[in-house]
C-alpha atoms as a PDB file:
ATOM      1  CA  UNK A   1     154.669 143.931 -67.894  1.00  0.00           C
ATOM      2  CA  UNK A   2     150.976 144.054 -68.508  1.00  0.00           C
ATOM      3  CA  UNK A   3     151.003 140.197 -68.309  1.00  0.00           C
ATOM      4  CA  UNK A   4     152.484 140.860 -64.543  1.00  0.00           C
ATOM      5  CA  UNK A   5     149.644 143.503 -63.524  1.00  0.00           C
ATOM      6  CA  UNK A   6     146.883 141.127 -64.547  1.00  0.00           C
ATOM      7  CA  UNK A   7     148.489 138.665 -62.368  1.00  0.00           C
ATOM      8  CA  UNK A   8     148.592 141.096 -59.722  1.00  0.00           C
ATOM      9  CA  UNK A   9     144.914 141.927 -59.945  1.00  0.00           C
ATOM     10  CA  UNK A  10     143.760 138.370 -60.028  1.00  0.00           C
ATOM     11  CA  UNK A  11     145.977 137.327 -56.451  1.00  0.00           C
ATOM     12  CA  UNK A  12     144.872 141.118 -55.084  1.00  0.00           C
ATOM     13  CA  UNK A  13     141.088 139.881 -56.268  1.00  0.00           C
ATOM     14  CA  UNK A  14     141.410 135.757 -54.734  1.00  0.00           C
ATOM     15  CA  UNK A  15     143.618 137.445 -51.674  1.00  0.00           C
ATOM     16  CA  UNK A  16     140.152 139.948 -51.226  1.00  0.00           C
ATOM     17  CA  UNK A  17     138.039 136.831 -50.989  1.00  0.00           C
ATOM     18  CA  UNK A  18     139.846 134.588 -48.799  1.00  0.00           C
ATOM     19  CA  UNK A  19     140.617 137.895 -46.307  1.00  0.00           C
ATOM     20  CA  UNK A  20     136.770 138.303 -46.287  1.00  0.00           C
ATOM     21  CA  UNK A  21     135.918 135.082 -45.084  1.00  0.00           C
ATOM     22  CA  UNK A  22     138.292 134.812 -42.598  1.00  0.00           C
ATOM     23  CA  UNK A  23     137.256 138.250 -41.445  1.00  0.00           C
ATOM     24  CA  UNK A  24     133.484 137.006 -41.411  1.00  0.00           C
ATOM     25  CA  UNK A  25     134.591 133.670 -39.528  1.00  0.00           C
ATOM     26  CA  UNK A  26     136.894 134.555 -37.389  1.00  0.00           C
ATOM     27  CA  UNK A  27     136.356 138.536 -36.559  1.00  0.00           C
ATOM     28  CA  UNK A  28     139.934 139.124 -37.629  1.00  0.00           C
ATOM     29  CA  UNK A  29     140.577 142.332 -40.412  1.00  0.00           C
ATOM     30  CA  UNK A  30     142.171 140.240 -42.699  1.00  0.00           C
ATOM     31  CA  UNK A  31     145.563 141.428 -42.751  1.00  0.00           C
ATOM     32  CA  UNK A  32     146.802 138.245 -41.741  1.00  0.00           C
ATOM     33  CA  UNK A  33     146.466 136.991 -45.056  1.00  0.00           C
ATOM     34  CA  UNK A  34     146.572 140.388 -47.297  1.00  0.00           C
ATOM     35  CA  UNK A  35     149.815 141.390 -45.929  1.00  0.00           C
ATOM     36  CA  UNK A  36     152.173 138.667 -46.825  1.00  0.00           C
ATOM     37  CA  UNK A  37     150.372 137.837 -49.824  1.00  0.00           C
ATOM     38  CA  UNK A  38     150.508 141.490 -51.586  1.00  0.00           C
ATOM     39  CA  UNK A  39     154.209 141.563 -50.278  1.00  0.00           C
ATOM     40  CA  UNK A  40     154.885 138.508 -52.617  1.00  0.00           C
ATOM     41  CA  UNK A  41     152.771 140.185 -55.462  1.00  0.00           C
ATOM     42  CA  UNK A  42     154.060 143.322 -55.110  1.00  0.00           C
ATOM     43  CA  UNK A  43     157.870 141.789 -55.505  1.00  0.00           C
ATOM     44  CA  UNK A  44     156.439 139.890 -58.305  1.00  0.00           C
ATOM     45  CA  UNK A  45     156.019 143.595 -60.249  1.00  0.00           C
ATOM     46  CA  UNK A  46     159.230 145.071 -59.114  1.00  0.00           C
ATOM     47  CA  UNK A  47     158.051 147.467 -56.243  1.00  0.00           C
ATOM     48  CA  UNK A  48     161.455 148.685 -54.269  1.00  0.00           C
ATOM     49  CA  UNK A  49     161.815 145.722 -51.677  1.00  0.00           C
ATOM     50  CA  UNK A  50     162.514 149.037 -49.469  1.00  0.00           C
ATOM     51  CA  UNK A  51     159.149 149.771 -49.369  1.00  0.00           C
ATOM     52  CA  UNK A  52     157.129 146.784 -50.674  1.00  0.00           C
ATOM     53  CA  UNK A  53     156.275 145.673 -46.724  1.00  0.00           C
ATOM     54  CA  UNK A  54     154.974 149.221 -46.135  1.00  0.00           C
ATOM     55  CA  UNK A  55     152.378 149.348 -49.340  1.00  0.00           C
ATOM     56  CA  UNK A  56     151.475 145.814 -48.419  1.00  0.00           C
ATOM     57  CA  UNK A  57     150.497 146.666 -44.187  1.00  0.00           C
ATOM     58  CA  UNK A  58     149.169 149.847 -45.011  1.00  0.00           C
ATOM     59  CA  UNK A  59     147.020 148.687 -48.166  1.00  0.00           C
ATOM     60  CA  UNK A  60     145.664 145.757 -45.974  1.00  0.00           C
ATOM     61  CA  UNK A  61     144.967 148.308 -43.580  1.00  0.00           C
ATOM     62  CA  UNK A  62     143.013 150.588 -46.175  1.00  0.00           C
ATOM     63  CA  UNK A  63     140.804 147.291 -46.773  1.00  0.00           C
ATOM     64  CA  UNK A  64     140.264 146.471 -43.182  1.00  0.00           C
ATOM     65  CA  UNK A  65     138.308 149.279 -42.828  1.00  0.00           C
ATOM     66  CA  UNK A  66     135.284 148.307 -44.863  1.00  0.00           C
ATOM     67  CA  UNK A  67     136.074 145.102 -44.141  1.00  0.00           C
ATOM     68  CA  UNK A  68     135.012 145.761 -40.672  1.00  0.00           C
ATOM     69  CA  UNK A  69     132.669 147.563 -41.158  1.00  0.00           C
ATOM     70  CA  UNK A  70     130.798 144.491 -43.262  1.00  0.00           C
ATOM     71  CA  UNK A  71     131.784 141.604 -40.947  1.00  0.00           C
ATOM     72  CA  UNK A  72     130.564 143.542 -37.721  1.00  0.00           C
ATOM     73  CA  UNK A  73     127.515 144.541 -39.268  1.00  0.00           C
ATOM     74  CA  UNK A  74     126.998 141.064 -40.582  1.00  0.00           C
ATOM     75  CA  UNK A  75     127.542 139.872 -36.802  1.00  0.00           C
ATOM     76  CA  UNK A  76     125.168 143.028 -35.529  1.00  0.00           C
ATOM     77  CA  UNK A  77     122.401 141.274 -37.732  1.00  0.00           C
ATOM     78  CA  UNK A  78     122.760 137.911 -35.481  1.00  0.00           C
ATOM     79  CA  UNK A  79     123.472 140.074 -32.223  1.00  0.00           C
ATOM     80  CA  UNK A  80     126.216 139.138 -31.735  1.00  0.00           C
ATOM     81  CA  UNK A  81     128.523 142.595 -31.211  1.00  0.00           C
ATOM     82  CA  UNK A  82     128.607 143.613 -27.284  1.00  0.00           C
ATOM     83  CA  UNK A  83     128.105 147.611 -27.912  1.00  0.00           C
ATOM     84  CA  UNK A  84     128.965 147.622 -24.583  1.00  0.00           C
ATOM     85  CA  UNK A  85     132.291 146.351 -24.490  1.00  0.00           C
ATOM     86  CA  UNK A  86     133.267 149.048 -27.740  1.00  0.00           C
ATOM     87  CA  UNK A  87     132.037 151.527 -26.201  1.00  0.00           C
ATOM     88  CA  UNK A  88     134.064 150.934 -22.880  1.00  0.00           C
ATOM     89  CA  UNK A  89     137.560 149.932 -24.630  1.00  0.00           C
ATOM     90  CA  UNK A  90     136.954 152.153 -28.321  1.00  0.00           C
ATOM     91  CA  UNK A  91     139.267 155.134 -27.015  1.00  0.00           C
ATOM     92  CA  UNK A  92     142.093 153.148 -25.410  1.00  0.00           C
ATOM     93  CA  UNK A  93     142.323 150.840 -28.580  1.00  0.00           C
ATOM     94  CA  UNK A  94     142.667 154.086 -30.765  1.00  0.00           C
ATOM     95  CA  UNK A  95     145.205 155.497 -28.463  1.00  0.00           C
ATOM     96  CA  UNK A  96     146.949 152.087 -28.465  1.00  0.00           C
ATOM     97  CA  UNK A  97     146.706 152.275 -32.180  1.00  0.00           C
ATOM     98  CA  UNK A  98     148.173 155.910 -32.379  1.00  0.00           C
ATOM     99  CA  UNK A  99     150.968 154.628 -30.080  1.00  0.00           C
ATOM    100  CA  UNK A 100     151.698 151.568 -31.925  1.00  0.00           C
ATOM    101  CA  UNK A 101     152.149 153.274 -35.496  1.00  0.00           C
ATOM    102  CA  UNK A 102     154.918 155.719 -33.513  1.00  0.00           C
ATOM    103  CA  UNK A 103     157.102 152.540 -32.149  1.00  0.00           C
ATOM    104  CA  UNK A 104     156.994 150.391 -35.055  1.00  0.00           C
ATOM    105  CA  UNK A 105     159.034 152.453 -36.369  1.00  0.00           C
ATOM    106  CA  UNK A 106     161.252 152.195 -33.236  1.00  0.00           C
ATOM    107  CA  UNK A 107     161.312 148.454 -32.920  1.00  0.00           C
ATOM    108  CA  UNK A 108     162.902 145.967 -35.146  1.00  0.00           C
ATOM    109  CA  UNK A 109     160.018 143.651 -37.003  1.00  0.00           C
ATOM    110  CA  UNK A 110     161.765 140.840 -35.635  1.00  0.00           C
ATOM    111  CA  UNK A 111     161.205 141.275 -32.174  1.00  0.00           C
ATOM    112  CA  UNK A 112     157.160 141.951 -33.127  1.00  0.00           C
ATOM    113  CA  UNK A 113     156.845 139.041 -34.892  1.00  0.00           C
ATOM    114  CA  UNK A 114     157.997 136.646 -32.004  1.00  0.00           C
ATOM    115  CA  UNK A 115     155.943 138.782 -29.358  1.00  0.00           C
ATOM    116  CA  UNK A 116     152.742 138.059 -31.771  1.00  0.00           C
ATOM    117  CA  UNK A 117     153.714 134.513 -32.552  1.00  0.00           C
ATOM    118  CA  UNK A 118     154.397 133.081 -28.937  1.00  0.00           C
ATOM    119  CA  UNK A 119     151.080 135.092 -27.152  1.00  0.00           C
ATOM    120  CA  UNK A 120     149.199 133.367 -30.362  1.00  0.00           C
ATOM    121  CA  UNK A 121     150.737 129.919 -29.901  1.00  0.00           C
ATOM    122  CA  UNK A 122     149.940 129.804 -26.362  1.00  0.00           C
ATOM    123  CA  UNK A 123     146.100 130.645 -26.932  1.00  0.00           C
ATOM    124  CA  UNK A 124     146.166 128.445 -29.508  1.00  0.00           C
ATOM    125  CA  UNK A 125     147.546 125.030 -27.163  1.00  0.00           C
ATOM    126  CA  UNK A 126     144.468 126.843 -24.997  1.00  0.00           C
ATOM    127  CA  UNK A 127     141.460 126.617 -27.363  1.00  0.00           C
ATOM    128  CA  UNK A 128     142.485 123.779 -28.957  1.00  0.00           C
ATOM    129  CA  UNK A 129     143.278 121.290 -25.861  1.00  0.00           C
ATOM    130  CA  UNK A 130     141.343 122.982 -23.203  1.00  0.00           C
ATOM    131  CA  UNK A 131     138.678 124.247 -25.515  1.00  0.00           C
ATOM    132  CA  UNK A 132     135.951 125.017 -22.055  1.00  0.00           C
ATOM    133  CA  UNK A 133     138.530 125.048 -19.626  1.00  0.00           C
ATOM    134  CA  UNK A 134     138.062 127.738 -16.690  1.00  0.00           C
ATOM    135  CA  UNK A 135     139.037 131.036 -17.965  1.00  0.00           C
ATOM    136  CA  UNK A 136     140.519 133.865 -16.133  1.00  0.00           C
ATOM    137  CA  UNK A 137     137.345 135.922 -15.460  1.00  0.00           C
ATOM    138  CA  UNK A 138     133.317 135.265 -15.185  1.00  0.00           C
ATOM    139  CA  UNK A 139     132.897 138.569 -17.693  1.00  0.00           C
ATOM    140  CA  UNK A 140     135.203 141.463 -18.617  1.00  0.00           C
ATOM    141  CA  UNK A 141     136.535 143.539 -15.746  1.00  0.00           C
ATOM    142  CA  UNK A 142     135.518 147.069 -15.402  1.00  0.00           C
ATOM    143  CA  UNK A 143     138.117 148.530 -12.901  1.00  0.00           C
ATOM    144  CA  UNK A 144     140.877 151.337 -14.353  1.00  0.00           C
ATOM    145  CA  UNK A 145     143.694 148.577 -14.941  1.00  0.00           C
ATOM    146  CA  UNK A 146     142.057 146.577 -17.441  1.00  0.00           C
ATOM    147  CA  UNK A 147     141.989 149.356 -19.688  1.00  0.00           C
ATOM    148  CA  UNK A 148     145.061 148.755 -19.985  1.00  0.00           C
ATOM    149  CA  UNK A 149     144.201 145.544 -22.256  1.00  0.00           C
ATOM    150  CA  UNK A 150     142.549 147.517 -25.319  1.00  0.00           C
ATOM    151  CA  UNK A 151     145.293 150.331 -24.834  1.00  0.00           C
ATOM    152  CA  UNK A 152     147.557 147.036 -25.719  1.00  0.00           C
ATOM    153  CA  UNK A 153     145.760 145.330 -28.130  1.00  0.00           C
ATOM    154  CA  UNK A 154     145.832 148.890 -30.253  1.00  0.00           C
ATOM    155  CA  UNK A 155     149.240 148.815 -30.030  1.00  0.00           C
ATOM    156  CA  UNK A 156     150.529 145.566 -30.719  1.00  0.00           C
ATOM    157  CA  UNK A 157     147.734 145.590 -33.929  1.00  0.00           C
ATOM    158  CA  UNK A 158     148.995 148.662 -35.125  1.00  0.00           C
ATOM    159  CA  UNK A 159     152.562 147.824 -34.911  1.00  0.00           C
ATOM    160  CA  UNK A 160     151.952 144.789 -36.925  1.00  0.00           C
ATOM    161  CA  UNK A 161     149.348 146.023 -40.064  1.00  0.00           C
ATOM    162  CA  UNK A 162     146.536 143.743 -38.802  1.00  0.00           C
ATOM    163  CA  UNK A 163     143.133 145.073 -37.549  1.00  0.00           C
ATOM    164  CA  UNK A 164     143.395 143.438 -34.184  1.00  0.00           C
ATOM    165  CA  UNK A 165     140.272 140.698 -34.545  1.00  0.00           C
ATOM    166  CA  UNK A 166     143.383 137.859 -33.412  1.00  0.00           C
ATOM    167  CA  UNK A 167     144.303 139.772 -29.845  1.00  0.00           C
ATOM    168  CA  UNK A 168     140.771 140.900 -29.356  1.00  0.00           C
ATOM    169  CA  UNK A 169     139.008 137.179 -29.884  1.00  0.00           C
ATOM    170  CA  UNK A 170     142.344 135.773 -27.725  1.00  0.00           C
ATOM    171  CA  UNK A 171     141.510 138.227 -25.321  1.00  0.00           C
ATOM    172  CA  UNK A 172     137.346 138.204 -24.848  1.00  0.00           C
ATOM    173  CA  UNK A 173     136.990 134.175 -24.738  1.00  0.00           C
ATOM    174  CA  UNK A 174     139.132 134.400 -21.771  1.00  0.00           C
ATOM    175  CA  UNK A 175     136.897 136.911 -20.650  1.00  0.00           C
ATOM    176  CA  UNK A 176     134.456 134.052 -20.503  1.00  0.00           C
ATOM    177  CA  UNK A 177     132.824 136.137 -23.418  1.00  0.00           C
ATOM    178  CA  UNK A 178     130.987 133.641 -25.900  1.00  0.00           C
ATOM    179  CA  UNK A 179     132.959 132.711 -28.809  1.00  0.00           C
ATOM    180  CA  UNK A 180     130.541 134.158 -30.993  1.00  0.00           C
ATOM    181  CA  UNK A 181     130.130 137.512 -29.246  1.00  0.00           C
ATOM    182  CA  UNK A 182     134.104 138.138 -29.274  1.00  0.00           C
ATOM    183  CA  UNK A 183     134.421 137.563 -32.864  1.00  0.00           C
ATOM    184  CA  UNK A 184     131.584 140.241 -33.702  1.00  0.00           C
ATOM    185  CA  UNK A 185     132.900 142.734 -31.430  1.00  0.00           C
ATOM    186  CA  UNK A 186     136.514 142.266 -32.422  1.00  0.00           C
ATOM    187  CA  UNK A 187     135.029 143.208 -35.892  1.00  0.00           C
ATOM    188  CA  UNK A 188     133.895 146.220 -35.042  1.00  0.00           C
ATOM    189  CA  UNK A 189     136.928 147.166 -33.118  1.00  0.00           C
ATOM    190  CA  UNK A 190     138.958 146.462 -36.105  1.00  0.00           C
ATOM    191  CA  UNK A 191     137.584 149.442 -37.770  1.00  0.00           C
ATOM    192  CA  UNK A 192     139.399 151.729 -34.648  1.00  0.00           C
ATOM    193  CA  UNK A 193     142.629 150.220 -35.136  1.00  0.00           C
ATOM    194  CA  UNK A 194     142.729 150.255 -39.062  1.00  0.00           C
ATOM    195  CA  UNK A 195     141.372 153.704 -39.516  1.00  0.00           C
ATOM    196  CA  UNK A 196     144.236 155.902 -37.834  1.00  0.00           C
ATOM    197  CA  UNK A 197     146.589 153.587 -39.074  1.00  0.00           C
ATOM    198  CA  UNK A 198     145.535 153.884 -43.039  1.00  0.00           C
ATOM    199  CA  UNK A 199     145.588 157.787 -42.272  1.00  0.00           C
ATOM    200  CA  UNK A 200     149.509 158.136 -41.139  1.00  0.00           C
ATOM    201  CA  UNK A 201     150.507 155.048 -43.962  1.00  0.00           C
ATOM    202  CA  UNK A 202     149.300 157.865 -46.307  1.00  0.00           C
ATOM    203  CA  UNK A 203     150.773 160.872 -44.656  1.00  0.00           C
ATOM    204  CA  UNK A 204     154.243 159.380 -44.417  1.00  0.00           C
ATOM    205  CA  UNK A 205     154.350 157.898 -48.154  1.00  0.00           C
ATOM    206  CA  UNK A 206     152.860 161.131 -49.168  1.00  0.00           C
ATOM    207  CA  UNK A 207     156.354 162.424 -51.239  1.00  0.00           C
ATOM    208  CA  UNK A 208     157.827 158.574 -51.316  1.00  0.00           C
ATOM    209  CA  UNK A 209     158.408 158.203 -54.822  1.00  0.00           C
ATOM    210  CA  UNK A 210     159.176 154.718 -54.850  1.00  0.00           C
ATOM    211  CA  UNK A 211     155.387 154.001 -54.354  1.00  0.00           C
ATOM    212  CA  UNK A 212     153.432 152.180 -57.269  1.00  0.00           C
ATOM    213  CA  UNK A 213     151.340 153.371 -59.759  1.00  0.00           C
ATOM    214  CA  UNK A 214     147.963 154.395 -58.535  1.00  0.00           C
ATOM    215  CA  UNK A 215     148.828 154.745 -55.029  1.00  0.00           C
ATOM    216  CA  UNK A 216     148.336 157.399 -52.008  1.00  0.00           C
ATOM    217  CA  UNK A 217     150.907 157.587 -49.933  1.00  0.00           C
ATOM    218  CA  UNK A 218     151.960 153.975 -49.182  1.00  0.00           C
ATOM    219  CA  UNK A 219     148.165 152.698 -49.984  1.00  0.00           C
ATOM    220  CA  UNK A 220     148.084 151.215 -53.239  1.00  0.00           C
ATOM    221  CA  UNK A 221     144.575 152.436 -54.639  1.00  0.00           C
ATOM    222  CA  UNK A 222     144.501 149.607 -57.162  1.00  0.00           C
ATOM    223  CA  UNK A 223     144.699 146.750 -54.432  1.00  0.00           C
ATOM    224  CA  UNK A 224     142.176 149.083 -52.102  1.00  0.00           C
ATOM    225  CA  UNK A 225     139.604 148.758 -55.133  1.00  0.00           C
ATOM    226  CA  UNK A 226     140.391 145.243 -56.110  1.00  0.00           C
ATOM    227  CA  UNK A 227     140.435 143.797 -52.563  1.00  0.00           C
ATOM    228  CA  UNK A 228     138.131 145.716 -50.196  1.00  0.00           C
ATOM    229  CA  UNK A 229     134.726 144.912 -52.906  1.00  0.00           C
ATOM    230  CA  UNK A 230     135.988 141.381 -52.617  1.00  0.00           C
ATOM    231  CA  UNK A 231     136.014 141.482 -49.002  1.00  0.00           C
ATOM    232  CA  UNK A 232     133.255 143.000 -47.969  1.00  0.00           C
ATOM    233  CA  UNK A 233     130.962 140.752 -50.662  1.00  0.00           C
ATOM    234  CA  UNK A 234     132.536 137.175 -48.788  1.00  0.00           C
ATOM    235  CA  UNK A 235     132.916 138.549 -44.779  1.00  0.00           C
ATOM    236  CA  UNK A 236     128.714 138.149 -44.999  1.00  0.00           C
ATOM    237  CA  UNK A 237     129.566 134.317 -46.185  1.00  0.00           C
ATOM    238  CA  UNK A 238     132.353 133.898 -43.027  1.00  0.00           C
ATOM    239  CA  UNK A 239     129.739 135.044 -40.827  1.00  0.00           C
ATOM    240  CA  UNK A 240     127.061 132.984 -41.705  1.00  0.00           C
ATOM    241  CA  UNK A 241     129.631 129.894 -41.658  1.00  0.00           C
ATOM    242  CA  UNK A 242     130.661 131.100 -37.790  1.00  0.00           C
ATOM    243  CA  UNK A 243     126.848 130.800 -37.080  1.00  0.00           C
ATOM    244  CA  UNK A 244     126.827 127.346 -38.413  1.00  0.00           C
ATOM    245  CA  UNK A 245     129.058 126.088 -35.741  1.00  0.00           C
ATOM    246  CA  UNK A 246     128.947 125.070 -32.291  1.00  0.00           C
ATOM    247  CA  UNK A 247     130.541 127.097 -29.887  1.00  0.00           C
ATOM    248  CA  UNK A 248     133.333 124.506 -29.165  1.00  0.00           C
ATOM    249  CA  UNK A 249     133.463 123.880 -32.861  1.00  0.00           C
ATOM    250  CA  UNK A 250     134.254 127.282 -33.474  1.00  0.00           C
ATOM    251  CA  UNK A 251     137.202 127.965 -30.849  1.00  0.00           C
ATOM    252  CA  UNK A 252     138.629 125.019 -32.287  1.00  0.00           C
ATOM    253  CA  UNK A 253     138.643 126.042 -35.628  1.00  0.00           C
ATOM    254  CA  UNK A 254     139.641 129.408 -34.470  1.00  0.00           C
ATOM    255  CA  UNK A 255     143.340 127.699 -32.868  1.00  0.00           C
ATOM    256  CA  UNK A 256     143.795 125.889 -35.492  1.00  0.00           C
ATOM    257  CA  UNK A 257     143.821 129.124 -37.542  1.00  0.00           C
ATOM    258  CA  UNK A 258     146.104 130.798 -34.422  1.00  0.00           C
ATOM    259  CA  UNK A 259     148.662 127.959 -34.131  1.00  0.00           C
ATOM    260  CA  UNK A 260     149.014 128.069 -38.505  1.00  0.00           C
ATOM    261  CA  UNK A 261     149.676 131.964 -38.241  1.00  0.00           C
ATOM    262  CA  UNK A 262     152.062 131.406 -35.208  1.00  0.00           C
ATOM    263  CA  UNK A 263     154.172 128.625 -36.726  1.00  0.00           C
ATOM    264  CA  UNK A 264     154.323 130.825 -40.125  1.00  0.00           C
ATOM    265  CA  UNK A 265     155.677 133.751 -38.062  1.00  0.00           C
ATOM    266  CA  UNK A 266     157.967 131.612 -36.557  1.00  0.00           C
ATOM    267  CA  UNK A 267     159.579 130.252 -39.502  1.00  0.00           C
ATOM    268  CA  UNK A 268     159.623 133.777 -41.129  1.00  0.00           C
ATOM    269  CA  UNK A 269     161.563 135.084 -37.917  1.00  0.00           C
ATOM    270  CA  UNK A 270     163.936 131.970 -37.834  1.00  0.00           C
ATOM    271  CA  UNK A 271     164.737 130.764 -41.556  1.00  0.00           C
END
């Protein structure tokens, strides 16, 4: 058994790494990778497959929030966060957050998973064959509907565990925002989503007593501690690689990384 937990600490400890650089590079939370990873790890211990997805989500969660925090202010260094833009959509992503975390638990997985995997396949075909095509706006709207957008990308984020850096970058290239400038404010907009979220994971494992060793509520402290140091010490190095790239270069490399997450979504919803 102790042979097991070691082996746990060292995938929580590589998953931490590879989460941080992808956070850094791409101005996702991470959770893309952390989830499905520390649901494999956890199964590998013998959590209750009952509740093994919810330690996973709301453990990656837990670690988007400094992750965020390091891979926005890594992107703040380079200017490259529109303080602007969070300021305008921070409140309608938290409500979308709040509302998301009530209907996942009113929707079947299923149905998520093909909502996120055909909206991310389709801005995928975009930035990888029409890379500086026209997009649908010269900058980000300002009138009353468009709030709507943030309200959504809270929700949809929430409902799925990530911290909302994939629908945000989708969202502000089309925007005609620079590819640069959407990744470090979807960074910092991560930390909106993933912050409510951690707090009702906790509050609704609170008296599950299924949960692992070490854990508060459905947040397993042990993976918090072993993934988020990891994480915040490589988003820096995913930042730095983003700035190493051409703008094209990087919207490229971003599809690539949408189409992979898309066709993994689709086999999980399909096998």
């Amino acid at each position: 058994m102790t042979e097991q937990w070691i082996i746990l600490g060292a995938a929580m400890l590589a998953t931490g790494c590879v989460a941080g650089v992808m956070a850094g590079l791409f101005g996702i939370g991470g959770g893309i990778v952390i989830v499905p990873v520390l649901e494999l790890a956890l199964g590998f211990v013998g959590v209750d497959p009952a509740i093994r997805m919810h330690v996973a989500v709301a453990t990656s969660l837990a670690t988007i929030i400094p992750t965020s925090l390091s891979s926005a202010r890594a992107h703040h260094q380079r200017q490259s966060v529109d303080m602007a833009i969070v300021k305008r959509w921070a409140v309608f992503v938290l409500i979308g957050a709040l509302l998301g975390a009530w209907i996942a638990a009113q929707v079947h997985s299923r149905v998520l998973a093909m909502v996120f995997a055909t909206l991310a396949l389709l801005i995928a075909l975009k930035m990888l064959l029409l890379p500086e095509s026209r997009n649908l706006t010269t900058d980000v709207p300002r009138n009353p509907a468009v709030l709507t957008i943030p309200t959504l990308i809270g929700c949809l984020s929430s409902m799925m565990g990530i911290g909302g850096g994939t629908f945000s970058v989708m969202t502000l290239t089309l925007f005609n925002q620079p590819i640069h400038r959407a990744v470090g404010t979807a960074a910092l907009l991560g930390l909106v989503i993933s912050l409510p979220g951690t707090i009702g994971f906790i509050l609704s494992g609170w008296n599950d007593v299924r949960v692992p060793p070490g854990s508060l509520g459905y947040v397993s402290l042990i993976g918090f501690a072993l993934i988020a140091p990891a994480t915040i010490l490589t988003a820096p190095i995913g930042a730095r690689i983003a700035h190493s790239f051409s703008a094209k270069k990087l919207s490229m490399w971003f599809g690539a990384f949408l189409m992979l997450a898309a066709i993994r979504l689709f086999y999980g919803v399909l096998a």
